[in-house]
N, C-alpha and C. Protein backbone atom coordinates (compact mmCIF):
# COMPACT_ATOMS: atom_id res chain seq x y z
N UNK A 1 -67.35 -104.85 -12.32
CA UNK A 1 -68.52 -105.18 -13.14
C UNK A 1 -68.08 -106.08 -14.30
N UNK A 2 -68.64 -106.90 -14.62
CA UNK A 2 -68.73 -108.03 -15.52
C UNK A 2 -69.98 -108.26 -16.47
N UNK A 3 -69.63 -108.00 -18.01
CA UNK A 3 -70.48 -108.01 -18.60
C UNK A 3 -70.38 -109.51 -19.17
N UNK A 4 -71.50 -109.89 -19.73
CA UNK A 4 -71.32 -111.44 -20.15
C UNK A 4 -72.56 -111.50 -21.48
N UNK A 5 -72.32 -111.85 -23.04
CA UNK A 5 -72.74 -112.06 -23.57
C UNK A 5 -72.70 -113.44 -24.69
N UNK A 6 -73.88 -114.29 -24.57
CA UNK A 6 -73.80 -115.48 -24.94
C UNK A 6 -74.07 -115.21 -26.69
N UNK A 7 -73.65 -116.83 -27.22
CA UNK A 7 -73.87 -117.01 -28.67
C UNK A 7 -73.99 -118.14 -29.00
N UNK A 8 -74.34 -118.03 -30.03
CA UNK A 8 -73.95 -119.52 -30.45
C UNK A 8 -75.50 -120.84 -30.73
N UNK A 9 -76.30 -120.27 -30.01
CA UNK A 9 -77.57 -121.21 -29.62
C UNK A 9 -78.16 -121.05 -31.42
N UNK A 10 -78.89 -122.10 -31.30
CA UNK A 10 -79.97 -122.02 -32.99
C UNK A 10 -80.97 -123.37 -32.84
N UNK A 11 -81.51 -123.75 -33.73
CA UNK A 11 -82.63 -125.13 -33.92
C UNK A 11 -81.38 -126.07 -34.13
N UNK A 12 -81.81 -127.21 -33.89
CA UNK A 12 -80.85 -128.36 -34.18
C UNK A 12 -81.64 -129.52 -34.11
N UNK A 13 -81.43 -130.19 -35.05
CA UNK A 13 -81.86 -132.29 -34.57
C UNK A 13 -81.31 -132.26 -33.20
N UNK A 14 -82.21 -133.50 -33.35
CA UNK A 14 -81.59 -134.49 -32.03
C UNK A 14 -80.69 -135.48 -32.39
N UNK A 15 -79.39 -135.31 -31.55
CA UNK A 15 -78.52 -135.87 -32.05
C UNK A 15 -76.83 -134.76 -32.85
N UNK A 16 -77.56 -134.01 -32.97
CA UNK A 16 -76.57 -132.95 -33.31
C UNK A 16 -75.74 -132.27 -32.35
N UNK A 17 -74.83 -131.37 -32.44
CA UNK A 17 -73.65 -130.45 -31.66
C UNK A 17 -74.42 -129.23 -31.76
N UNK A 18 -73.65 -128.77 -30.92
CA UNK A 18 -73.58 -126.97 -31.00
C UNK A 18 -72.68 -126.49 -30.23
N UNK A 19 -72.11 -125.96 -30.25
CA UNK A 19 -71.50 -124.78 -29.25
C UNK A 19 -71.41 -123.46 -28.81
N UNK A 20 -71.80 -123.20 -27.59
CA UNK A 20 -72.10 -121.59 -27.51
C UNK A 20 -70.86 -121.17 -26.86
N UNK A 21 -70.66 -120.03 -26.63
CA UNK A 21 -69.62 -119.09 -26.18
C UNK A 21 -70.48 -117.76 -25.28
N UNK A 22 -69.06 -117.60 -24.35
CA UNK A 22 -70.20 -116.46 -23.56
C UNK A 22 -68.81 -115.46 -23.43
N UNK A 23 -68.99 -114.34 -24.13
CA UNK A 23 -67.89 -113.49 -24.12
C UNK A 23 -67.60 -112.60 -22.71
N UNK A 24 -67.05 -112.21 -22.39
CA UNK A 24 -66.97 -111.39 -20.82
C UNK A 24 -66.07 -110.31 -21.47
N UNK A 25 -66.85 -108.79 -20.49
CA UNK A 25 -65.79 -107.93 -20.84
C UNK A 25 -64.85 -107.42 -19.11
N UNK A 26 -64.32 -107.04 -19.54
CA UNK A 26 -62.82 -106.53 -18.23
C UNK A 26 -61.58 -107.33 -18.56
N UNK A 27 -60.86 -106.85 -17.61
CA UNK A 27 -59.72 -107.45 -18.04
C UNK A 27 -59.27 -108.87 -16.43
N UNK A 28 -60.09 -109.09 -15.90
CA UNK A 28 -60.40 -109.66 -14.32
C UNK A 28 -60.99 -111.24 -14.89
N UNK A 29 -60.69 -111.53 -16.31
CA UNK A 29 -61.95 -112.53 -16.18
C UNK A 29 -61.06 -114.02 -15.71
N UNK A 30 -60.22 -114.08 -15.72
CA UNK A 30 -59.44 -115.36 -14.91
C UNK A 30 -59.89 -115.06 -13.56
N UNK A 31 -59.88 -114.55 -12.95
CA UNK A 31 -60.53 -114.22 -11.46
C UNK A 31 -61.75 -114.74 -11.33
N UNK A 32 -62.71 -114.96 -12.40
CA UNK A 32 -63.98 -115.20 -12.06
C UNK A 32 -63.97 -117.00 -12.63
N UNK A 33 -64.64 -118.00 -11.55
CA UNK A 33 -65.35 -118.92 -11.92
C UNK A 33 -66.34 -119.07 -12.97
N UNK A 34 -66.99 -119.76 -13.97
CA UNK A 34 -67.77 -119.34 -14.80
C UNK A 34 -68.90 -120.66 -14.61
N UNK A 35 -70.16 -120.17 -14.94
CA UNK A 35 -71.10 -121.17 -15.25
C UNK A 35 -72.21 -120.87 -15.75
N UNK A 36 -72.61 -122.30 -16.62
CA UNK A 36 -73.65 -122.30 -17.26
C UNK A 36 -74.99 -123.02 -17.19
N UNK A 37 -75.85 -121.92 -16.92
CA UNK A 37 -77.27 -122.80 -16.22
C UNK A 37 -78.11 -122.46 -17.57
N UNK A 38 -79.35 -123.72 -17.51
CA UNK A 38 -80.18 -123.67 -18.37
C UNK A 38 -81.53 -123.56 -18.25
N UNK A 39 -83.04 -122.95 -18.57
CA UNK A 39 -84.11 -122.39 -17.97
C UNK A 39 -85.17 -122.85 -19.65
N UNK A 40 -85.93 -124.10 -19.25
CA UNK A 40 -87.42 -124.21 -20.32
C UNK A 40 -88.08 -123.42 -19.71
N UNK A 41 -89.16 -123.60 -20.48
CA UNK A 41 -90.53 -122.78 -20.40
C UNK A 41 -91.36 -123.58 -19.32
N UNK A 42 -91.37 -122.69 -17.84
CA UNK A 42 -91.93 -123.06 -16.99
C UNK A 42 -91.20 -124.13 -16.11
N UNK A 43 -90.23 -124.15 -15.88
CA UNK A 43 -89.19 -124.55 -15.25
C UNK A 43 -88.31 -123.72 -14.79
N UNK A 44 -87.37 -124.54 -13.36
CA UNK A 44 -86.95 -123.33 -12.90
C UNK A 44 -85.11 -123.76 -13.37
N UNK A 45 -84.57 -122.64 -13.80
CA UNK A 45 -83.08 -122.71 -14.19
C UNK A 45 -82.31 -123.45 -13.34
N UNK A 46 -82.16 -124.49 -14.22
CA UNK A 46 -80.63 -125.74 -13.94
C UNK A 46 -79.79 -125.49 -14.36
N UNK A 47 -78.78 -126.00 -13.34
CA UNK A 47 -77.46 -125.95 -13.71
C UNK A 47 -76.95 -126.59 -14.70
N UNK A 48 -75.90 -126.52 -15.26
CA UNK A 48 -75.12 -127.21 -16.61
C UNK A 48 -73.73 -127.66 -16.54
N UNK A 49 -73.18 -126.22 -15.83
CA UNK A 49 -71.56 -126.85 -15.99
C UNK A 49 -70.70 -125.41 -15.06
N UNK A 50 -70.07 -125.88 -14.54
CA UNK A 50 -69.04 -124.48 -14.00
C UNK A 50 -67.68 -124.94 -14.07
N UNK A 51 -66.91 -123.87 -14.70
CA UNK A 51 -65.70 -124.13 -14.34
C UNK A 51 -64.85 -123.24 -13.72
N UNK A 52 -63.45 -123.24 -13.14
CA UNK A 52 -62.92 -122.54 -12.19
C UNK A 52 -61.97 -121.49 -12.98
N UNK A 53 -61.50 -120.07 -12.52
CA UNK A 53 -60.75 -119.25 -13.36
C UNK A 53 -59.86 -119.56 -14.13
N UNK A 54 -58.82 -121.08 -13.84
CA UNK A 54 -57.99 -121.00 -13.91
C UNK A 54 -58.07 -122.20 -15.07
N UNK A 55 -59.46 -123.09 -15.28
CA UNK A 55 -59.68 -123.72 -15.97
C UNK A 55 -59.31 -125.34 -15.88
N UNK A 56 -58.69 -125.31 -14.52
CA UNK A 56 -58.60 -126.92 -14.21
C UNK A 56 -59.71 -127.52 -12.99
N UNK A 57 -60.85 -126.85 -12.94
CA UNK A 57 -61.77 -127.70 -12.05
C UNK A 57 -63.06 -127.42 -12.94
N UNK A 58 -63.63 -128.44 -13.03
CA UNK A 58 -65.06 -128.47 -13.70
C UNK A 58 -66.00 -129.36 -13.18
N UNK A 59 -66.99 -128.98 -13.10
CA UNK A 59 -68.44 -130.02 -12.61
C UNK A 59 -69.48 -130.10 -13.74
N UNK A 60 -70.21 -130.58 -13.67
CA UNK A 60 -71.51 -131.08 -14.24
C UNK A 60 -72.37 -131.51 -13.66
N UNK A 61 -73.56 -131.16 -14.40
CA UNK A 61 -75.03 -131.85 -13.98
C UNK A 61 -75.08 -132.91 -14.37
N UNK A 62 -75.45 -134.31 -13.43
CA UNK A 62 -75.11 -135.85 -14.15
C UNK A 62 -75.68 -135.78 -15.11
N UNK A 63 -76.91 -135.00 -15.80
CA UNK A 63 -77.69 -135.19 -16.74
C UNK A 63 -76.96 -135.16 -18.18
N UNK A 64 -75.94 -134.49 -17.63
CA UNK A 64 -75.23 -133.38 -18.87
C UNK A 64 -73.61 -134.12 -19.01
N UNK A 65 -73.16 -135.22 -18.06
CA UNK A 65 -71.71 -135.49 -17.81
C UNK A 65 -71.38 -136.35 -19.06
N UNK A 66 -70.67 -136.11 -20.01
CA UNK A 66 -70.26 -137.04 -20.92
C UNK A 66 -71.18 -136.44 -21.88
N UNK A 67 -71.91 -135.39 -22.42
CA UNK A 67 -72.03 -134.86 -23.84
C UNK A 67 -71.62 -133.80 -23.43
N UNK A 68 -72.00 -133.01 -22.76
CA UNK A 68 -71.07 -131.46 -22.22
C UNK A 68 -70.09 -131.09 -21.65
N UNK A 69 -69.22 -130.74 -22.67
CA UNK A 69 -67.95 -129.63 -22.02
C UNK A 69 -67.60 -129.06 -21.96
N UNK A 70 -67.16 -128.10 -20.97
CA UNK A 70 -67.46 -126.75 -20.49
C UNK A 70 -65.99 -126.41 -20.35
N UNK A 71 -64.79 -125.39 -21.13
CA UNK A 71 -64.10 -125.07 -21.38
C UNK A 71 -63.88 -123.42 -21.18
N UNK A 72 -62.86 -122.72 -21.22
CA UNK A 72 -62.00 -120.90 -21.31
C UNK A 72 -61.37 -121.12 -21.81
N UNK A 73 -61.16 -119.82 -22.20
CA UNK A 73 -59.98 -119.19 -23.26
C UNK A 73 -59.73 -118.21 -22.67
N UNK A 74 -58.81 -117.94 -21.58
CA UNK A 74 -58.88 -116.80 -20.53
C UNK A 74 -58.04 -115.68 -21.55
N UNK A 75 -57.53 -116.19 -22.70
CA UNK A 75 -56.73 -114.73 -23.43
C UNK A 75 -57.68 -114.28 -24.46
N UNK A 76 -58.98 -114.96 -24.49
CA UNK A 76 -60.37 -114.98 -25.40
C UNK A 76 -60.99 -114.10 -24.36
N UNK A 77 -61.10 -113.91 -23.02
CA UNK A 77 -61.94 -113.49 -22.07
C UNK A 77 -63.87 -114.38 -22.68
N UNK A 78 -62.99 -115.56 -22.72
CA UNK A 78 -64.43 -116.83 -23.73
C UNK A 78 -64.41 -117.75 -22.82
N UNK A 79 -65.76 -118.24 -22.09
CA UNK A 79 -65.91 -119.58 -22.02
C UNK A 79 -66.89 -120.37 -22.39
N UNK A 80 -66.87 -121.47 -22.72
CA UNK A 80 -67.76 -122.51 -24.34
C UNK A 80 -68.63 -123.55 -23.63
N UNK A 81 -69.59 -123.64 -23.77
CA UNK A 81 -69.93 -124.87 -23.53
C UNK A 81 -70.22 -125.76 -24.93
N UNK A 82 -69.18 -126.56 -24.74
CA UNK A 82 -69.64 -127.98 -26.26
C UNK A 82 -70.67 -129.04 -25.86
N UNK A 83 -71.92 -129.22 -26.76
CA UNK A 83 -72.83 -129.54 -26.62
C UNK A 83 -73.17 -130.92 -27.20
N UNK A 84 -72.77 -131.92 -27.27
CA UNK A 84 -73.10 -133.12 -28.30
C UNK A 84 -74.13 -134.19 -27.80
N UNK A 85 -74.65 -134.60 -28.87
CA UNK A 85 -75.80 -135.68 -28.99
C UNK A 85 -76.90 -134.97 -28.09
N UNK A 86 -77.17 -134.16 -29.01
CA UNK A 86 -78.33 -133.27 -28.02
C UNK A 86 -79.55 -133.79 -28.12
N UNK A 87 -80.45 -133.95 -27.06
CA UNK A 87 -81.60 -134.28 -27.52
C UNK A 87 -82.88 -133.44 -26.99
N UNK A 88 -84.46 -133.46 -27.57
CA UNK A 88 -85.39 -132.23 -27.27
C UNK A 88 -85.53 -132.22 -25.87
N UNK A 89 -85.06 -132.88 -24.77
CA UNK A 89 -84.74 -132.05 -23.68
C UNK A 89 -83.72 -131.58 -23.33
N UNK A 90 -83.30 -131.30 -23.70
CA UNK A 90 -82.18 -130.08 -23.99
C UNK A 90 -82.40 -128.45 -24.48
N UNK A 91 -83.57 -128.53 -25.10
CA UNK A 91 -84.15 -127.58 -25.61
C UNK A 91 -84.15 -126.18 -24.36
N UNK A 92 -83.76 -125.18 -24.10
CA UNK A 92 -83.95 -123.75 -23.36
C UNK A 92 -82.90 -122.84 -23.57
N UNK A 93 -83.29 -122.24 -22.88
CA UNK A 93 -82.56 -120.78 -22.74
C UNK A 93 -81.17 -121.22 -22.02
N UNK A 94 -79.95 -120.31 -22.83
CA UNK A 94 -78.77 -121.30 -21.87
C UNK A 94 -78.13 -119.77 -21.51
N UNK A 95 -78.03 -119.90 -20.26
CA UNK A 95 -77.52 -118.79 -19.59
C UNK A 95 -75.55 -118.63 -19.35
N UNK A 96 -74.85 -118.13 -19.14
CA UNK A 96 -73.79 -117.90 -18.55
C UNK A 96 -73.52 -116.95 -17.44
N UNK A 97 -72.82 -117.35 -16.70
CA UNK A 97 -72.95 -116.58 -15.19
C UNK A 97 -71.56 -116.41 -14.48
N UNK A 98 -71.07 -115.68 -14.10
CA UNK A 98 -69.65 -115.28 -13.51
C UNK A 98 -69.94 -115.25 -12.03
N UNK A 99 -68.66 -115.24 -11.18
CA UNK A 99 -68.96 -115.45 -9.84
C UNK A 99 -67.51 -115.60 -9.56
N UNK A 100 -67.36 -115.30 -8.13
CA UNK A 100 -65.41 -115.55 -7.89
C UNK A 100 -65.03 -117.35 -7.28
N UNK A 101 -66.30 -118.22 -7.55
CA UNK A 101 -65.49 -119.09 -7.09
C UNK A 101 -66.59 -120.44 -8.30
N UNK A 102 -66.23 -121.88 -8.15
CA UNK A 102 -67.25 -122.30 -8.67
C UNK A 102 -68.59 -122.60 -7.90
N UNK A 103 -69.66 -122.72 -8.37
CA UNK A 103 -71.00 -123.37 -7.40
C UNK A 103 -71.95 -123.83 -8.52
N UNK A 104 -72.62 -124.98 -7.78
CA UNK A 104 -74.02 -125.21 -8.60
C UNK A 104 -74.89 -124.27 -8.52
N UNK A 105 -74.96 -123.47 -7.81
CA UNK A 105 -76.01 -122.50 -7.31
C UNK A 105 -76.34 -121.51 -7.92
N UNK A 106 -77.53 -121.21 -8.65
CA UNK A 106 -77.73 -120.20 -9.80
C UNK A 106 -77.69 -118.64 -8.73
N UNK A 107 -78.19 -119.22 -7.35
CA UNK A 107 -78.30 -118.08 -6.62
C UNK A 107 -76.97 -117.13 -6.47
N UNK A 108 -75.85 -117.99 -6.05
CA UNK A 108 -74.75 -117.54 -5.73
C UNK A 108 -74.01 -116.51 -6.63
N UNK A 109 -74.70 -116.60 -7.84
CA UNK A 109 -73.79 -116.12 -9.07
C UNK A 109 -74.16 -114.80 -9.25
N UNK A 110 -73.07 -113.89 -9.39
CA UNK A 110 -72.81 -112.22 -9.41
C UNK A 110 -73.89 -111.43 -11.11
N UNK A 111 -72.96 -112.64 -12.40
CA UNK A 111 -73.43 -111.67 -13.17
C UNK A 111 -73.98 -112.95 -14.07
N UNK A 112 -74.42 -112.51 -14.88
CA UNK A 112 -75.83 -113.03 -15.68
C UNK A 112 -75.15 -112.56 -16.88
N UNK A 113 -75.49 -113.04 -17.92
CA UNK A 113 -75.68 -112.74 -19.46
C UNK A 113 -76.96 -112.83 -19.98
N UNK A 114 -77.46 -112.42 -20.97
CA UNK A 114 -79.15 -112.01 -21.83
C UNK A 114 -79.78 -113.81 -22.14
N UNK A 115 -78.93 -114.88 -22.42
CA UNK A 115 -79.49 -116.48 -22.63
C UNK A 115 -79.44 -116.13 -24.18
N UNK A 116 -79.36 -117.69 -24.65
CA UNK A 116 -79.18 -117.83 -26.04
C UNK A 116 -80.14 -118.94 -25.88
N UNK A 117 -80.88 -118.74 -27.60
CA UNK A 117 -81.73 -120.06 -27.43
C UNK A 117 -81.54 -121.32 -28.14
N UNK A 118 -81.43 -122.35 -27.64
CA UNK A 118 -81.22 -123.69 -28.20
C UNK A 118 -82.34 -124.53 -27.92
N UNK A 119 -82.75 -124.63 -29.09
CA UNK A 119 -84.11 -125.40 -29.56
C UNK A 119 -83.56 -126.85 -30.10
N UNK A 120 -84.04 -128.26 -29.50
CA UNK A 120 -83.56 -128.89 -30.37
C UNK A 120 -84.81 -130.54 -30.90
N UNK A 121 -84.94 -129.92 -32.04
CA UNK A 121 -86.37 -131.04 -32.87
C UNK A 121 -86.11 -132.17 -32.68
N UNK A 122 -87.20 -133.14 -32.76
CA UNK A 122 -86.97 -134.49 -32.41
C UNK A 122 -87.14 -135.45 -34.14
């Protein structure tokens, strides 16, 4: 079992950073692939970014390639997504999700965290 709790989300311009963090508890969390999907209001949850246990394979949503990067700290049991030049579509709920391998696939993914919210004004 894999618990996963996000942080980090708040209001922001457009144009601004943020960075969230999604803490995991066990001691297994290099074992797990990690990713981060994102869900507006009335939309269905997109993907963002996954990366692999070991922290040398990463993907992105083209939407997202070149302001988002998606990083671990496997002795943190932390992985971050850095957020720059954000703009109000960007604005939702940003999820983190564990799983034993990477995928775009929100389906595929084992455990879930509660979402943090990142709002961002125009």
């Amino acid at each position: 079992q894999v618990q996963l709790v996000e942080s980090g989300g708040g209001l922001v311009q457009a144009g601004a950073s943020l960075r969230l963090s999604c803490a995991a508890s066990g001691r297994t969390f290099s074992t797990y692939a990690m990713g981060w999907f994102r869900q507006a209001p009335g939309k269905e949850r997109e993907f963002v970014a996954t990366i692999s246990g070991s922290g040398g394979t990463q993907y992105y949503a083209d939407s997202m390639k070149g302001r988002f990067t998606i990083s671990r700290d496997n002795a943190k049991n932390t992985v971050y997504l850095q957020m720059n030049s954000l703009k109000p579509e960007d604005t939702a709920v940003y999820y983190c999700a564990a799983r034993r391998a990477v995928s775009r696939w929100y389906s595929e993914y084992d455990y879930w965290g509660q979402g943090t919210q990142v709002t961002v004004s125009s």
